[in-house]
Each structure stands twice: as structure tokens, then as C-alpha cells.
Protein backbone atom coordinates (compact mmCIF):
# COMPACT_ATOMS: atom_id res chain seq x y z
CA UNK A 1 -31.22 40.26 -3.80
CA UNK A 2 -29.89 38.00 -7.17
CA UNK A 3 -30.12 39.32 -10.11
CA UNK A 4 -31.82 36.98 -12.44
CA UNK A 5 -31.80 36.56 -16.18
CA UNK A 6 -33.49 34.26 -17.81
CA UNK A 7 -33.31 33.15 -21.95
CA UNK A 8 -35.56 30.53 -23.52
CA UNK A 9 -34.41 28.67 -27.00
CA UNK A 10 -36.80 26.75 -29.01
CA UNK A 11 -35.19 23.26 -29.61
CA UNK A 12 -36.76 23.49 -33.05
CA UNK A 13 -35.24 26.94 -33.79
CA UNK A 14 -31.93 26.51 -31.77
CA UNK A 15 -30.93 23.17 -33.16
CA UNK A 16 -32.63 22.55 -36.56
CA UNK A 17 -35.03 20.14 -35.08
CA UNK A 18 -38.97 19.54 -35.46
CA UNK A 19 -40.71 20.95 -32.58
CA UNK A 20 -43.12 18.20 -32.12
CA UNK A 21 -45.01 17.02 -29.20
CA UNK A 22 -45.97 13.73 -27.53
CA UNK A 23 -50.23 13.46 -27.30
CA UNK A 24 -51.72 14.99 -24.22
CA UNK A 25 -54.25 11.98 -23.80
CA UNK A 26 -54.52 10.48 -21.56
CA UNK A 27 -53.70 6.41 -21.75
CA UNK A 28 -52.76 7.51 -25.58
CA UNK A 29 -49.49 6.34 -27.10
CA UNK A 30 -48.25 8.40 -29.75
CA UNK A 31 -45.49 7.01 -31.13
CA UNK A 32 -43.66 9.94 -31.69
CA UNK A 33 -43.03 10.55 -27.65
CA UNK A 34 -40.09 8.52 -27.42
CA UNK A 35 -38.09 10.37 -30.45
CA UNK A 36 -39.76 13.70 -29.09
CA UNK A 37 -38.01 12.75 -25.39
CA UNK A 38 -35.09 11.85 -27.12
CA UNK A 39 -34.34 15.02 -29.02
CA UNK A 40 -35.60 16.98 -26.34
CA UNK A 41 -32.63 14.79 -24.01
CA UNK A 42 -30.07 15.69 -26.77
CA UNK A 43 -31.34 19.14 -26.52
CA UNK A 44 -30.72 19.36 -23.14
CA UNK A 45 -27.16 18.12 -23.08
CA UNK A 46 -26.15 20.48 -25.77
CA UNK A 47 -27.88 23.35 -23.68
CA UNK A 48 -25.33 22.39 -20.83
CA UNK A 49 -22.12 21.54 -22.89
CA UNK A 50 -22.99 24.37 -24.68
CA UNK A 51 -22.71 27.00 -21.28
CA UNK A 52 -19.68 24.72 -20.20
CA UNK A 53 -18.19 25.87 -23.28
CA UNK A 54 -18.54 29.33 -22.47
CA UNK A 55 -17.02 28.79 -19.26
CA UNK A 56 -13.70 29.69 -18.07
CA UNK A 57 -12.57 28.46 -14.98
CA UNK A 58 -9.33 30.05 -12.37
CA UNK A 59 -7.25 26.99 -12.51
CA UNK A 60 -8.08 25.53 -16.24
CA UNK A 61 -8.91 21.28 -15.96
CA UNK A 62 -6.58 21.07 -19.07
CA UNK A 63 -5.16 19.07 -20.63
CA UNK A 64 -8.77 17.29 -20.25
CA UNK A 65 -11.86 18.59 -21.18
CA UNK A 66 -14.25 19.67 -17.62
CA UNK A 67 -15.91 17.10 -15.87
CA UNK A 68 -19.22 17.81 -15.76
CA UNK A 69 -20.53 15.63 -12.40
CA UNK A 70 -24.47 14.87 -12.88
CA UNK A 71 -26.58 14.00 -9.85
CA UNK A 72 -30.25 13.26 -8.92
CA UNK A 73 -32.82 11.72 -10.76
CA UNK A 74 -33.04 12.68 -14.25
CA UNK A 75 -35.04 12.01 -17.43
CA UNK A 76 -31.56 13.73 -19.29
CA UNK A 77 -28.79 12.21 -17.46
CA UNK A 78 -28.45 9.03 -19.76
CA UNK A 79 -28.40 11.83 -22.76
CA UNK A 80 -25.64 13.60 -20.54
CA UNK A 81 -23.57 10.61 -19.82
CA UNK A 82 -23.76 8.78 -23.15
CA UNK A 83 -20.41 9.95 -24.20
CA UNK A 84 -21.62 10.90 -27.79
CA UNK A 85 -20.87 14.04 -30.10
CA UNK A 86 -23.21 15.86 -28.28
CA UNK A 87 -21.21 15.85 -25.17
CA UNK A 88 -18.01 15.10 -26.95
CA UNK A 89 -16.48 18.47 -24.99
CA UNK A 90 -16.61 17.39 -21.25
CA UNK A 91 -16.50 14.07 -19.51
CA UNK A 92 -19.76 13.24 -17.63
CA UNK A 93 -19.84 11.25 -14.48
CA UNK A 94 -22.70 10.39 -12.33
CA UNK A 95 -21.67 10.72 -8.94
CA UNK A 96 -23.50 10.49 -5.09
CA UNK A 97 -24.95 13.74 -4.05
CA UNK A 98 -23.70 13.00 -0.45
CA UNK A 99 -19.94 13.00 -1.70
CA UNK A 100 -17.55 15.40 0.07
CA UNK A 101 -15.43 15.52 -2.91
CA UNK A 102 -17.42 16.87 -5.14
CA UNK A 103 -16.13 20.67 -4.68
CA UNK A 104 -12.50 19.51 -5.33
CA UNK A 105 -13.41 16.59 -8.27
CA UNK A 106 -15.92 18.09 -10.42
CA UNK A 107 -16.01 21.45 -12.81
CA UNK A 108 -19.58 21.47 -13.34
CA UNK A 109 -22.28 20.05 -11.50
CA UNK A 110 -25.59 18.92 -12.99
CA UNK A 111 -28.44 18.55 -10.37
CA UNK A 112 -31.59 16.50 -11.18
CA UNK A 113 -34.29 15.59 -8.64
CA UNK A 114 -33.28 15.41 -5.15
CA UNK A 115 -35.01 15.81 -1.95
CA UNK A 116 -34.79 19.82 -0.88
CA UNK A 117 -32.64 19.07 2.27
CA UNK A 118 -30.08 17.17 0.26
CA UNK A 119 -30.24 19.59 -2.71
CA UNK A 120 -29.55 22.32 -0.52
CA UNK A 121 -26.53 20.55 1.52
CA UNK A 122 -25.24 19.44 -1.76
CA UNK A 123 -25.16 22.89 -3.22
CA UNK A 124 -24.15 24.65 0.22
CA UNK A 125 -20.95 22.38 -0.32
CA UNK A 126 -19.74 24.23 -3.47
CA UNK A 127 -20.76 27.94 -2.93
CA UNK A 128 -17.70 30.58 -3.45
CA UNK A 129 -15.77 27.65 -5.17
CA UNK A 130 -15.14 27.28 -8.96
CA UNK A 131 -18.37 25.07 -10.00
CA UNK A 132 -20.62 25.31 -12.08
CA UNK A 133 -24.08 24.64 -11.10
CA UNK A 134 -27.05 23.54 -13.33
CA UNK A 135 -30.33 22.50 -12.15
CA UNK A 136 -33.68 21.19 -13.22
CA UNK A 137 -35.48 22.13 -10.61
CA UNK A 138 -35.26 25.91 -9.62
CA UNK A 139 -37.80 28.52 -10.95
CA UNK A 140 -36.68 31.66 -9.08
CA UNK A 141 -33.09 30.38 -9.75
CA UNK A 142 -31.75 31.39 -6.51
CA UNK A 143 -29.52 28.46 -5.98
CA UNK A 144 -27.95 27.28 -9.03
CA UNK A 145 -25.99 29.44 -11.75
CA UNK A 146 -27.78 28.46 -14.17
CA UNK A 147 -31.34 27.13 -14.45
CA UNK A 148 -33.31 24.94 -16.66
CA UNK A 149 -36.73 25.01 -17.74
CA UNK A 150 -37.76 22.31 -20.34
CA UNK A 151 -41.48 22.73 -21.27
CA UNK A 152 -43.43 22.25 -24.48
CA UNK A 153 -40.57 21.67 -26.93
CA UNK A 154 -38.36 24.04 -25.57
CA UNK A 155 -35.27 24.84 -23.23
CA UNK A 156 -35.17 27.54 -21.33
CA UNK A 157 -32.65 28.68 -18.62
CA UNK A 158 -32.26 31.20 -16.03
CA UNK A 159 -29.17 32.70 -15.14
CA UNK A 160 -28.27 33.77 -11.08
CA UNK A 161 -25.71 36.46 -11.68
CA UNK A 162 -24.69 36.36 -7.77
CA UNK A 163 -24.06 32.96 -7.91
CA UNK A 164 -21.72 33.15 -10.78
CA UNK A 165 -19.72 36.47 -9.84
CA UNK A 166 -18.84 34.61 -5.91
CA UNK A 167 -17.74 31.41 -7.87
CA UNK A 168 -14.85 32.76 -9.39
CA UNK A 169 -15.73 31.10 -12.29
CA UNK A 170 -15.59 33.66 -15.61
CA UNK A 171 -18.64 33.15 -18.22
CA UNK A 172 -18.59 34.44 -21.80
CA UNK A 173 -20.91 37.64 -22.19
CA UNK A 174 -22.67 35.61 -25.03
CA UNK A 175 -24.28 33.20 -22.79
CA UNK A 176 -25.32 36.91 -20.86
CA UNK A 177 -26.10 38.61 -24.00
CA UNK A 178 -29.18 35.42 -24.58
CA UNK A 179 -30.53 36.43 -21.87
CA UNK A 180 -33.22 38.82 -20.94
CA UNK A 181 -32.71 40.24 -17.48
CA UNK A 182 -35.80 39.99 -15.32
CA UNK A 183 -37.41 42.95 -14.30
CA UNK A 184 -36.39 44.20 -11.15
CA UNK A 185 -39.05 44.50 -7.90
């Protein structure tokens, strides 16, 4: 059985940022929902640069910062790939989830919507090896290292300890210590 732990940051708290939410109407625009998407985007990609930076692979990508390789259909990819301050340490590429490289080419690996079968061949392809795996879509978190949950103005994440220890990939007890381990069954 994985052990789980799981840590949820208010984007508001976390990042200095209004916590403000979009109108639950219905056919309503509010015209706040595009800035609240936006910061919750840039929210997002600090999240994940931010547990990148905590990261510490065997072999080190220097002299370049990691590539972070995003994948799937995302509403935060476009936040993730933009290249801007908020990313500023790693280089973001999107890439095909049905590439065979991806194990050897990428550092990190950010997984958006895909169908299950392809999600699961995808991620079956860089078990044991040094990658670091973040996914939207996850709730029990047993196949990613780390898992987000982005709901009501804030960012949550799940940790699969398992996953991380096989990987061979070394994270900084911080990211551990923001976590609060699930209780176990």
C-alpha cells in the first residue's frame, strides 16, 4: 500500500493574492473569471516549479535548468509554458504523450487530461526512473508523485511517497514537512 500525504495552500494565503471566485450562475459572466483563471494558472505553475525546486535529481540536468515536459489537455499548460518569471527556473515543453523518449528527455513530467489507457502507458513508461510526475487528475494519488487538486481558490497536492522513494529522485523534507500524512486504513 502507498503512503499518501496530502497539503493544500490557499492561493490567496500562499502567494499574496485575492482569493476571489468566478459567479456560480449559470449563463452569468462575471468579469472577474478570466483574472480569477489566470491567477489561479500562475498559481499552479508556481505550485510545480516550486516542488521542481525542491527536487534533486541522480545525474543533475546542469548546466540547464530541468525540463519540465507537460502533456494532456490542460487549462494551466499555457501558464506552464509561457516562459515568464513564474517558470523562469525550468524549461517547459509540450510534448506527445505517445513519445518513447520521454523517460530519457524530460526531468519532470506534467500530465493534464488524457484518456486512462494512455495515462497509464504514459506513466508505466517512466516508473523506477528519475522523473518527476505531476498530475491533475489523480485523487487517491496512486500514480503520480505528486498530485494536484485545484478547487475553490486553492491548490492542493498529494504526495505518493512510493512513487518518489523507487524514482531515485531525492525531494527536500520541506515539500514533506507541508504535508499532512493521510491517515492510515
Amino acid at each position: 500500500m502507498s503512503r499518501v500525504a496530502c497539503c493544500g495552500l490557499s492561493l490567496g494565503l500562499f502567494f499574496g493574492w485575492p482569493a476571489t471566485r468566478a459567479a456560480d450562475a449559470p449563463g452569468q459572466e462575471d468579469p472577474t473569471s478570466s483574472s480569477v483563471a489566470s491567477a489561479e494558472a500562475r498559481a499552479v505553475a508556481q505550485v510545480v516549479t516550486g516542488i521542481l525546486g525542491y527536487a534533486r535529481w541522480p545525474t543533475p540536468p546542469q548546466p540547464q535548468p530541468p525540463l519540465l515536459c507537460v502533456t494532456g489537455s490542460s487549462p494551466y499548460s499555457a501558464a506552464l509554458l509561457a516562459g515568464d518569471e513564474s517558470v523562469a527556473t525550468v524549461r517547459a515543453r509540450r510534448v506527445a504523450p505517445e513519445d518513447a523518449r520521454l523517460a530519457q528527455m524530460c526531468e519532470a513530467l506534467y500530465v493534464g487530461d488524457l484518456p486512462p489507457a494512455l495515462a497509464a502507458h504514459l506513466l508505466q513508461g517512466v516508473i523506477g526512473r528519475p522523473v518527476v510526475t505531476i498530475l491533475e487528475h489523480d485523487l487517491d494519488c496512486g500514480r503520480g508523485m505528486f498530485c494536484l487538486d485545484i478547487q475553490n481558490g486553492q491548490v492542493g497536492f498529494q504526495i505518493n511517497l512510493d512513487i518518489i522513494a523507487r524514482s531515485g529522485v531525492r525531494i527536500h523534507p520541506s515539500v514533506l514537512q507541508l504535508a499532512r500524512r493521510k491517515p492510515q486504513s
